[in-house]
Protein backbone atom coordinates (compact mmCIF):
# COMPACT_ATOMS: atom_id res chain seq x y z
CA UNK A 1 -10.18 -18.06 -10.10
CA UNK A 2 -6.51 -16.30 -9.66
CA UNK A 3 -7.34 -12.56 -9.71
CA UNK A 4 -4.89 -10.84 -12.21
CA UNK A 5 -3.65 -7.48 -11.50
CA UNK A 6 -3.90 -4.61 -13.79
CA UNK A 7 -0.72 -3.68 -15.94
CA UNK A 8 1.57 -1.31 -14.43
CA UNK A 9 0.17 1.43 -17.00
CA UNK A 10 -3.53 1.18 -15.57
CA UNK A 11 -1.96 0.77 -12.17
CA UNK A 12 -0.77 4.33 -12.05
CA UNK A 13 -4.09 5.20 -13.83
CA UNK A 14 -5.63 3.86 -10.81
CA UNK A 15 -3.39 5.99 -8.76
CA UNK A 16 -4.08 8.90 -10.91
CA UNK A 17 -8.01 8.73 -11.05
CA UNK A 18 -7.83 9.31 -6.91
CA UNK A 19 -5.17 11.40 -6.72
CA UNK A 20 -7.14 13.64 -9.14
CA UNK A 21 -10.02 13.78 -7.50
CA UNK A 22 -8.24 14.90 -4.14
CA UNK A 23 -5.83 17.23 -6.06
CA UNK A 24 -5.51 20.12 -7.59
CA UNK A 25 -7.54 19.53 -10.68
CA UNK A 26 -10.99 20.92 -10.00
CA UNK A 27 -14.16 21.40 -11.21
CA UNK A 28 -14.21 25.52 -12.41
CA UNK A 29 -17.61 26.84 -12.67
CA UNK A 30 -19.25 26.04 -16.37
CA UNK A 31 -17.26 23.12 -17.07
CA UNK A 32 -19.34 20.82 -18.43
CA UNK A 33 -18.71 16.83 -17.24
CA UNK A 34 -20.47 13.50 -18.76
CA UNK A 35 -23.81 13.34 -17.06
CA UNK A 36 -23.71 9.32 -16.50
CA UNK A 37 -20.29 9.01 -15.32
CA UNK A 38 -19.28 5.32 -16.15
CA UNK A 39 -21.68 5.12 -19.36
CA UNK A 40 -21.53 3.97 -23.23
CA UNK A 41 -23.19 6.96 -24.36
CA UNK A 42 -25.67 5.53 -26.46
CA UNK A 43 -27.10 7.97 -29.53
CA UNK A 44 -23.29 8.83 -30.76
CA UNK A 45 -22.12 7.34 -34.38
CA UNK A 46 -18.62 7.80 -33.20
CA UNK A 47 -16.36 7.41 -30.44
CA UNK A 48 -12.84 9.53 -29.83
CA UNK A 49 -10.94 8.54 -27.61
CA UNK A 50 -8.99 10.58 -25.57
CA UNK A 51 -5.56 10.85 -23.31
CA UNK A 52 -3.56 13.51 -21.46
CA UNK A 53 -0.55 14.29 -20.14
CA UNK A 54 0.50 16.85 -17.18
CA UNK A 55 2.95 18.12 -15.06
CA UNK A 56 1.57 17.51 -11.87
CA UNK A 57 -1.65 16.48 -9.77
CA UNK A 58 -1.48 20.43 -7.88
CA UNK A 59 -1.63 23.24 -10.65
CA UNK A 60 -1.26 21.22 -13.26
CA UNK A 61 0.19 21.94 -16.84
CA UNK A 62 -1.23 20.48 -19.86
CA UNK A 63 1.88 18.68 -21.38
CA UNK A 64 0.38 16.47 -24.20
CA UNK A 65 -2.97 15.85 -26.01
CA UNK A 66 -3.96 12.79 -27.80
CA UNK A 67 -7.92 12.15 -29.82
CA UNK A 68 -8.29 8.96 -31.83
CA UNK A 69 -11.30 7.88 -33.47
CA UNK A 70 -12.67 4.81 -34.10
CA UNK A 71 -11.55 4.99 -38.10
CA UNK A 72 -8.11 5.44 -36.30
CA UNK A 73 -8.05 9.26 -36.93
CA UNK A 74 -5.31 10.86 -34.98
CA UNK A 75 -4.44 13.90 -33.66
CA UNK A 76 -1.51 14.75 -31.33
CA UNK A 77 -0.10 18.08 -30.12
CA UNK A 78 2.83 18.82 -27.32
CA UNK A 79 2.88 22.18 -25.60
CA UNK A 80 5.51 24.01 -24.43
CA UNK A 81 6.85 22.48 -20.59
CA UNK A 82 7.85 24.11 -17.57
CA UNK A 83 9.92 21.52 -16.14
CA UNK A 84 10.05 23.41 -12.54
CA UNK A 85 6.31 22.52 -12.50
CA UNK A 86 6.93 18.88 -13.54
CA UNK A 87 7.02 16.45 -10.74
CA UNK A 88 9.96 14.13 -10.66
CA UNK A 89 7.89 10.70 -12.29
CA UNK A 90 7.27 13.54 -15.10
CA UNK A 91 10.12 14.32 -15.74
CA UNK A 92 11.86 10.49 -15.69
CA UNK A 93 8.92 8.85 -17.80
CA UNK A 94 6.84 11.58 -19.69
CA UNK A 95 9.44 14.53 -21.00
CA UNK A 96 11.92 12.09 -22.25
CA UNK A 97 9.22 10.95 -25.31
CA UNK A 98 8.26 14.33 -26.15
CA UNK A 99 9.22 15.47 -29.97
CA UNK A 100 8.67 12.24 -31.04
CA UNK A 101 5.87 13.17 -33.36
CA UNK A 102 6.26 15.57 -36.23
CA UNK A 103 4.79 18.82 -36.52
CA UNK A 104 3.01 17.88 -32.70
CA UNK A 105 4.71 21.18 -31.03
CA UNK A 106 2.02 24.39 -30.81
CA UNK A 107 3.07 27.42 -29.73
CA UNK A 108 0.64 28.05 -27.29
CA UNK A 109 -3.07 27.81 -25.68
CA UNK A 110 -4.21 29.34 -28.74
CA UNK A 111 -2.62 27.37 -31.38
CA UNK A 112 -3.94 24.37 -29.72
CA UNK A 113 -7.95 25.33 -29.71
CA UNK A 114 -7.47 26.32 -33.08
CA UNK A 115 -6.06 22.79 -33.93
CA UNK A 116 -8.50 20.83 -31.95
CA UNK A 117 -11.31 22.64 -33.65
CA UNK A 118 -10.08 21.93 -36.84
CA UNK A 119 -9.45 18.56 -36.32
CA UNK A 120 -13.13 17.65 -34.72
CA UNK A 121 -15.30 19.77 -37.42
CA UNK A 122 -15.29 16.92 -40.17
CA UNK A 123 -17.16 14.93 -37.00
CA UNK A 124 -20.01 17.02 -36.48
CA UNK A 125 -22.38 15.71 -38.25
CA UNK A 126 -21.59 12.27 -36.27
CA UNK A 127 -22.04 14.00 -32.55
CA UNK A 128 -19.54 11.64 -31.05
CA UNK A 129 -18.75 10.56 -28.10
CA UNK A 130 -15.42 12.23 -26.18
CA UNK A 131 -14.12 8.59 -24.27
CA UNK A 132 -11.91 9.07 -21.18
CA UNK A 133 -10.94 6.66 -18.41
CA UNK A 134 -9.61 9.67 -16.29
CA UNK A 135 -11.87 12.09 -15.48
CA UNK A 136 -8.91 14.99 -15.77
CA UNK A 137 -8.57 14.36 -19.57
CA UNK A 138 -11.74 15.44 -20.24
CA UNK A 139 -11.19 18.55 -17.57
CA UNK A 140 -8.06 19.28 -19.46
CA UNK A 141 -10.01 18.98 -23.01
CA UNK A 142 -12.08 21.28 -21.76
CA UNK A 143 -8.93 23.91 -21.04
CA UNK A 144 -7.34 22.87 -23.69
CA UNK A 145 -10.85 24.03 -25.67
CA UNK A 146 -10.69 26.95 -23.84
CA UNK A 147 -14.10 26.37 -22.16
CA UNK A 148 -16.18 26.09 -25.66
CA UNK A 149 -16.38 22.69 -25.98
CA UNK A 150 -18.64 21.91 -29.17
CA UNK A 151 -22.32 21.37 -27.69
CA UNK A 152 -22.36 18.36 -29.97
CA UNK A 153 -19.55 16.36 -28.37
CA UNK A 154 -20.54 13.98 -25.51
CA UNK A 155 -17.87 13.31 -22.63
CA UNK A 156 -18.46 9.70 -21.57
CA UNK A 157 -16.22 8.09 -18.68
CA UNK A 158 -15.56 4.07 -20.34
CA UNK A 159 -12.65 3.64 -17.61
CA UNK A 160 -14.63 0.11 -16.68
CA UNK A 161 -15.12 -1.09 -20.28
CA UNK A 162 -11.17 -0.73 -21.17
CA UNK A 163 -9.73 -3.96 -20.67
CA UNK A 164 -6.13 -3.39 -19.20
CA UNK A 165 -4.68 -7.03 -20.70
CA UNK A 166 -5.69 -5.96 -23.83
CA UNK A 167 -3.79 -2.17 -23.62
CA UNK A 168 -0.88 -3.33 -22.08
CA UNK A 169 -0.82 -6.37 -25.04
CA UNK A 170 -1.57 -3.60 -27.58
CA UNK A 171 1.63 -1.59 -26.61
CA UNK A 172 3.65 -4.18 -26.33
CA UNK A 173 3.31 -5.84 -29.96
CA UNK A 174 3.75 -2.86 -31.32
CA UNK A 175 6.32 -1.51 -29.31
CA UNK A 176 4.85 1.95 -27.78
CA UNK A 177 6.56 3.15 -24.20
CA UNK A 178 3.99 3.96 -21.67
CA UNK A 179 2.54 7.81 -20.61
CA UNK A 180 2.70 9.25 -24.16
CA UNK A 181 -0.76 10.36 -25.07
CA UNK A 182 -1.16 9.33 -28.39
CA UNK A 183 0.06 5.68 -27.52
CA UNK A 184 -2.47 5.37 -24.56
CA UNK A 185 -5.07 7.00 -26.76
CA UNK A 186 -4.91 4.54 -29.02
CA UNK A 187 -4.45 1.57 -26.72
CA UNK A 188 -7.54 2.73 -24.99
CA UNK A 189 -8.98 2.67 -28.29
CA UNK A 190 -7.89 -1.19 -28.91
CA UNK A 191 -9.32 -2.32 -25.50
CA UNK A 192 -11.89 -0.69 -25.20
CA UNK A 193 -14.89 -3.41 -24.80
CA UNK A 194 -18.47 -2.47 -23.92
CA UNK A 195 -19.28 -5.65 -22.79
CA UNK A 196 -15.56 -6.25 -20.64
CA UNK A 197 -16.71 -4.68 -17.15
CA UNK A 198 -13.22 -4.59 -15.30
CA UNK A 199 -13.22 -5.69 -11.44
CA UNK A 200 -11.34 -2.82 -10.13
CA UNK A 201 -14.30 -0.05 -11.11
CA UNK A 202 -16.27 -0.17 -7.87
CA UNK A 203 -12.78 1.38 -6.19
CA UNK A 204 -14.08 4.56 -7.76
CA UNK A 205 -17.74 5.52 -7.86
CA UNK A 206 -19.07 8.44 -9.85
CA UNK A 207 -17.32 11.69 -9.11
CA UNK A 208 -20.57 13.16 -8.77
């Protein structure tokens, strides 16, 4: 059977997954990461998925935030860029559909746990699941939650149940441009398969 490659979007996933884990993102001490890795989770009543974007692999900049649950619950927020820390496939393809969203901009670090908070209380009572497919979006939740991330939310890595026909077929029917955050959040949300194990996984074991 004719192997088919991986959209271009999951492509420079792919790309982003090792660069992060050779880059600048790191591990700070009391970060808390999923303890199965590549994993379903398995107690949670809920699932939020979750997508990132940032100005560069080396000191990176949280530029966007994205959390969609699986009612199709958004919430987006944009922070304030620094383009000079922006690398140059930033600034062509990820600052260009910024403002698109209204009332997305917060002022600051601040603003943004505040919002976050808000928006995950009414979930709770679910203890959901936090579902990345790049292990920096749930490092950047993290300082994005300033380093109190709810004890009941679960950070699960489902980067080999997201079937990448399925996102790139998502954003293309409904006409959504690749690396915003709240598109890709909910495309991961629309491919996501637990029984779809992609072929390309065993490129990257567990980060730890």
């Amino acid at each position: 059977m004719r192997r088919i490659s991986p959209p271009p979007r999951r492509q420079h996933r792919m790309v982003r997954r090792y660069s992060y884990a050779r880059g600048g993102l790191g591990v700070r001490s009391g970060q808390r990461l999923s303890s199965s890795g590549d994993s379903l989770g398995g107690q949670s009543l809920m699932r939020i998925f979750i997508d990132t974007e940032f100005s560069d692999f080396k000191n990176p900049q949280l530029i966007s935030i994205a959390l969609v649950d699986e009612d199709w619950r958004e919430f987006y927020a944009e922070l304030p860029v620094d383009r000079t820390r922006c690398n140059q496939f930033v600034i062509d393809n990820v600052l260009p559909l910024l403002g698109r969203e209204l009332d997305a901009q917060c002022s600051g670090p601040e603003e943004l746990h505040a919002r976050i908070n808000a928006w995950l209380l009414p979930l709770e009572d679910k203890k959901p699941d936090l579902c990345y497919d790049f292990e920096g979006d749930w490092i950047l939740f993290s300082q994005a939650m300033l380093n109190q991330v709810p004890a009941w939310l679960t950070p699960v890595n489902v980067y080999r149940h997201i079937d990448p026909l399925t996102f790139q077929a998502y954003q293309y029917v409904n006409h959504l441009p690749q690396h915003h955050a709240l598109y890709d959040a909910r495309a991961n949300k629309r491919a996501f398969n637990p029984a779809f194990i992609r072929d390309d996984s065993p490129l990257f074991p567990k980060s730890r």
